[in-house]
Protein backbone atom coordinates (compact mmCIF):
# COMPACT_ATOMS: atom_id res chain seq x y z
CA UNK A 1 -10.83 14.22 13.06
CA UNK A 2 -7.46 12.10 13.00
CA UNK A 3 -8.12 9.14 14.69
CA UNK A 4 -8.00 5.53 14.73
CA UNK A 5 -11.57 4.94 15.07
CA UNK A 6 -12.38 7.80 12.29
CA UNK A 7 -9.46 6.42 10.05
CA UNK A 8 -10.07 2.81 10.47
CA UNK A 9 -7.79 0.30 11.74
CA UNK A 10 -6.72 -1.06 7.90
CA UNK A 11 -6.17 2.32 6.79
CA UNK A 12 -2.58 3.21 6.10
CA UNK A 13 -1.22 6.07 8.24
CA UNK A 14 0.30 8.80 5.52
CA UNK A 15 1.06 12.77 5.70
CA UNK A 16 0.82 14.87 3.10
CA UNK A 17 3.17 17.77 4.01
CA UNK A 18 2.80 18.03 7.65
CA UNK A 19 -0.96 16.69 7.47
CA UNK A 20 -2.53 13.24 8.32
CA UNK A 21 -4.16 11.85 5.10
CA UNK A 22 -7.84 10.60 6.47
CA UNK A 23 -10.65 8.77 4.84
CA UNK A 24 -12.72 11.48 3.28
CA UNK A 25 -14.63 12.72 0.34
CA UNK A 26 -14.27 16.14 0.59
CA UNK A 27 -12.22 17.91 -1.45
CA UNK A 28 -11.88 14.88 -4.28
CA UNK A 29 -10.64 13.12 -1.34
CA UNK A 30 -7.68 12.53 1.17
CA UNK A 31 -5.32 11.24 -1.62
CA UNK A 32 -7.04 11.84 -5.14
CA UNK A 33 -5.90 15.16 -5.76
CA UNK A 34 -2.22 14.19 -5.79
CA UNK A 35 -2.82 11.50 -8.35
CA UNK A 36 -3.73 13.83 -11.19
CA UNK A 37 -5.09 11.79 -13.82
CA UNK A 38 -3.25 8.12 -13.51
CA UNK A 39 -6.16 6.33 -12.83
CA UNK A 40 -4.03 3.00 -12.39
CA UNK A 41 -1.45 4.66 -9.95
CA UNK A 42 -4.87 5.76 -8.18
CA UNK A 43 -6.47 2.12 -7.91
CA UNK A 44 -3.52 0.54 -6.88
CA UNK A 45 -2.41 3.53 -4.08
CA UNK A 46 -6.29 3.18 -2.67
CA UNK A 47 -5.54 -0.70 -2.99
CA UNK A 48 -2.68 -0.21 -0.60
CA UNK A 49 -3.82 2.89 1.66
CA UNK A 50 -6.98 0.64 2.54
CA UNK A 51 -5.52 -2.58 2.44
CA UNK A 52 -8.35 -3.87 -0.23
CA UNK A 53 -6.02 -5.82 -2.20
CA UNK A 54 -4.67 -9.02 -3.82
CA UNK A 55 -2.17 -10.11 -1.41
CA UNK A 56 -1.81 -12.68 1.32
CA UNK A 57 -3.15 -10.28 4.42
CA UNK A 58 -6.16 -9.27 2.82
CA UNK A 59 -6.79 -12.90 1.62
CA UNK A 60 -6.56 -14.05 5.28
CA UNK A 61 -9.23 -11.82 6.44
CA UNK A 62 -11.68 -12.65 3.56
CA UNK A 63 -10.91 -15.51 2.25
CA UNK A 64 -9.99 -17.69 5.10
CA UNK A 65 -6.93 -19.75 4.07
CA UNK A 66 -8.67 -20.87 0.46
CA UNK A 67 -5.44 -19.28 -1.06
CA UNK A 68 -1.55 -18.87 -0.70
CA UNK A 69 -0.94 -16.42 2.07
CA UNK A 70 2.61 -16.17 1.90
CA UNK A 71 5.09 -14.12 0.07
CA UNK A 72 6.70 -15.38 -2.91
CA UNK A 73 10.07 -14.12 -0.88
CA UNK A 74 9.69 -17.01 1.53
CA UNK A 75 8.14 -14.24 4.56
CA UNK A 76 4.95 -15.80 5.95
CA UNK A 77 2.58 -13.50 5.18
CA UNK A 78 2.20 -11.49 2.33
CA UNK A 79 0.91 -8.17 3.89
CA UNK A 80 0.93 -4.38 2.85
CA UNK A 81 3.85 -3.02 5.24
CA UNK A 82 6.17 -6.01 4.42
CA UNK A 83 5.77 -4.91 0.48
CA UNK A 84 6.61 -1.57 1.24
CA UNK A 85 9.33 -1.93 3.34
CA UNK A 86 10.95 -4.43 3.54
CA UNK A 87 10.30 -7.15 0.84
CA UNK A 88 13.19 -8.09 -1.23
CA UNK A 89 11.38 -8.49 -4.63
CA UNK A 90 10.45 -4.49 -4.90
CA UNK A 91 12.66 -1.82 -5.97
CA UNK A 92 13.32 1.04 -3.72
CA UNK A 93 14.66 4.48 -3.71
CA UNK A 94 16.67 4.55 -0.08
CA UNK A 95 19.58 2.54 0.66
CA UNK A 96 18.71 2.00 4.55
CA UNK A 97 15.98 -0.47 4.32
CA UNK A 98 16.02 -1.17 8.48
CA UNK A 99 15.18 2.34 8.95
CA UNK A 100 12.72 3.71 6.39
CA UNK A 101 8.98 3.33 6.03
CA UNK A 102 7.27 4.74 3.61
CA UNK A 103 4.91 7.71 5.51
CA UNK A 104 3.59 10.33 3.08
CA UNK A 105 1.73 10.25 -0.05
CA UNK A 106 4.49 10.92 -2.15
CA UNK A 107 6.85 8.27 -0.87
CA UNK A 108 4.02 5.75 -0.82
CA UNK A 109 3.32 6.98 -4.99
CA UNK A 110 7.16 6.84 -5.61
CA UNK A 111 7.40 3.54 -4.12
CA UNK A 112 4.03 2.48 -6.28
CA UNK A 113 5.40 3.65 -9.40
CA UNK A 114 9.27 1.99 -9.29
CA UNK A 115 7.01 -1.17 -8.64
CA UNK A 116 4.14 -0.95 -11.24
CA UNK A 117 2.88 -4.04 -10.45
CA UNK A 118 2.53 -4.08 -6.90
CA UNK A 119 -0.92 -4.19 -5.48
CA UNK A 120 -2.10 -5.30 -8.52
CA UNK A 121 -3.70 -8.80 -9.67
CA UNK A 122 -0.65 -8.94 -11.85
CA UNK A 123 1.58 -9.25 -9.50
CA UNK A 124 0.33 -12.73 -8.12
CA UNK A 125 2.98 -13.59 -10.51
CA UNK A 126 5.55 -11.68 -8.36
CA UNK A 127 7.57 -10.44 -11.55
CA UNK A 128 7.52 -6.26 -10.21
């Protein structure tokens, strides 16, 4: 089952080789077995593939404007695909910035681990 309504409409769209990653816990999971055993690289990738975390989008939708919504970078709202794509305060590994977006579990890891403090409670202070 790959679908929207299966997968869930927060749920980050990612590949692992030629696969869809979906919301499961067979197997360890969709994305736990290419973690190994860096149990904060874990928290913070399931923080970002389900959108459960401490930044301005996920604030909006549960919090109701009781906190600062935008991005320290001046964009609006602080939400998951403007971290990892296009925000100017993370480090990435391409050069293109317009054209990439991170897709597969291993780009989305890469990303999370040149930026160790991204989707974490840390980086409220925006120092990544």
């Amino acid at each position: 089952i790959a679908d929207d309504d299966y997968r869930g409409h927060t749920f980050l769209n990612l590949k692992s080789g030629d696969k869809d990653i979906l919301p499961t816990y067979i197997n360890g999971g969709g994305w736990l077995p290419h973690m190994g055993s860096d149990t904060k690289l874990c928290m913070r990738l399931t923080r970002c593939i389900t959108n459960h975390a401490p930044i301005g989008s996920f604030q909006q939708r549960f919090f109701l404007g009781q906190y600062d919504m935008s991005c320290p970078c001046g964009h609006e709202l602080e939400m998951r695909e403007h971290i990892l794509n296009k925000c100017p305060l993370y480090e990435r590994q391409w050069t293109n910035q317009e054209r990439f977006q991170i897709n597969t579990i291993a780009g989305l890891a890469e990303f999370l681990q040149d930026n160790p403090k991204a989707f974490t409670f840390e980086d409220k202070q925006h120092d990544p």
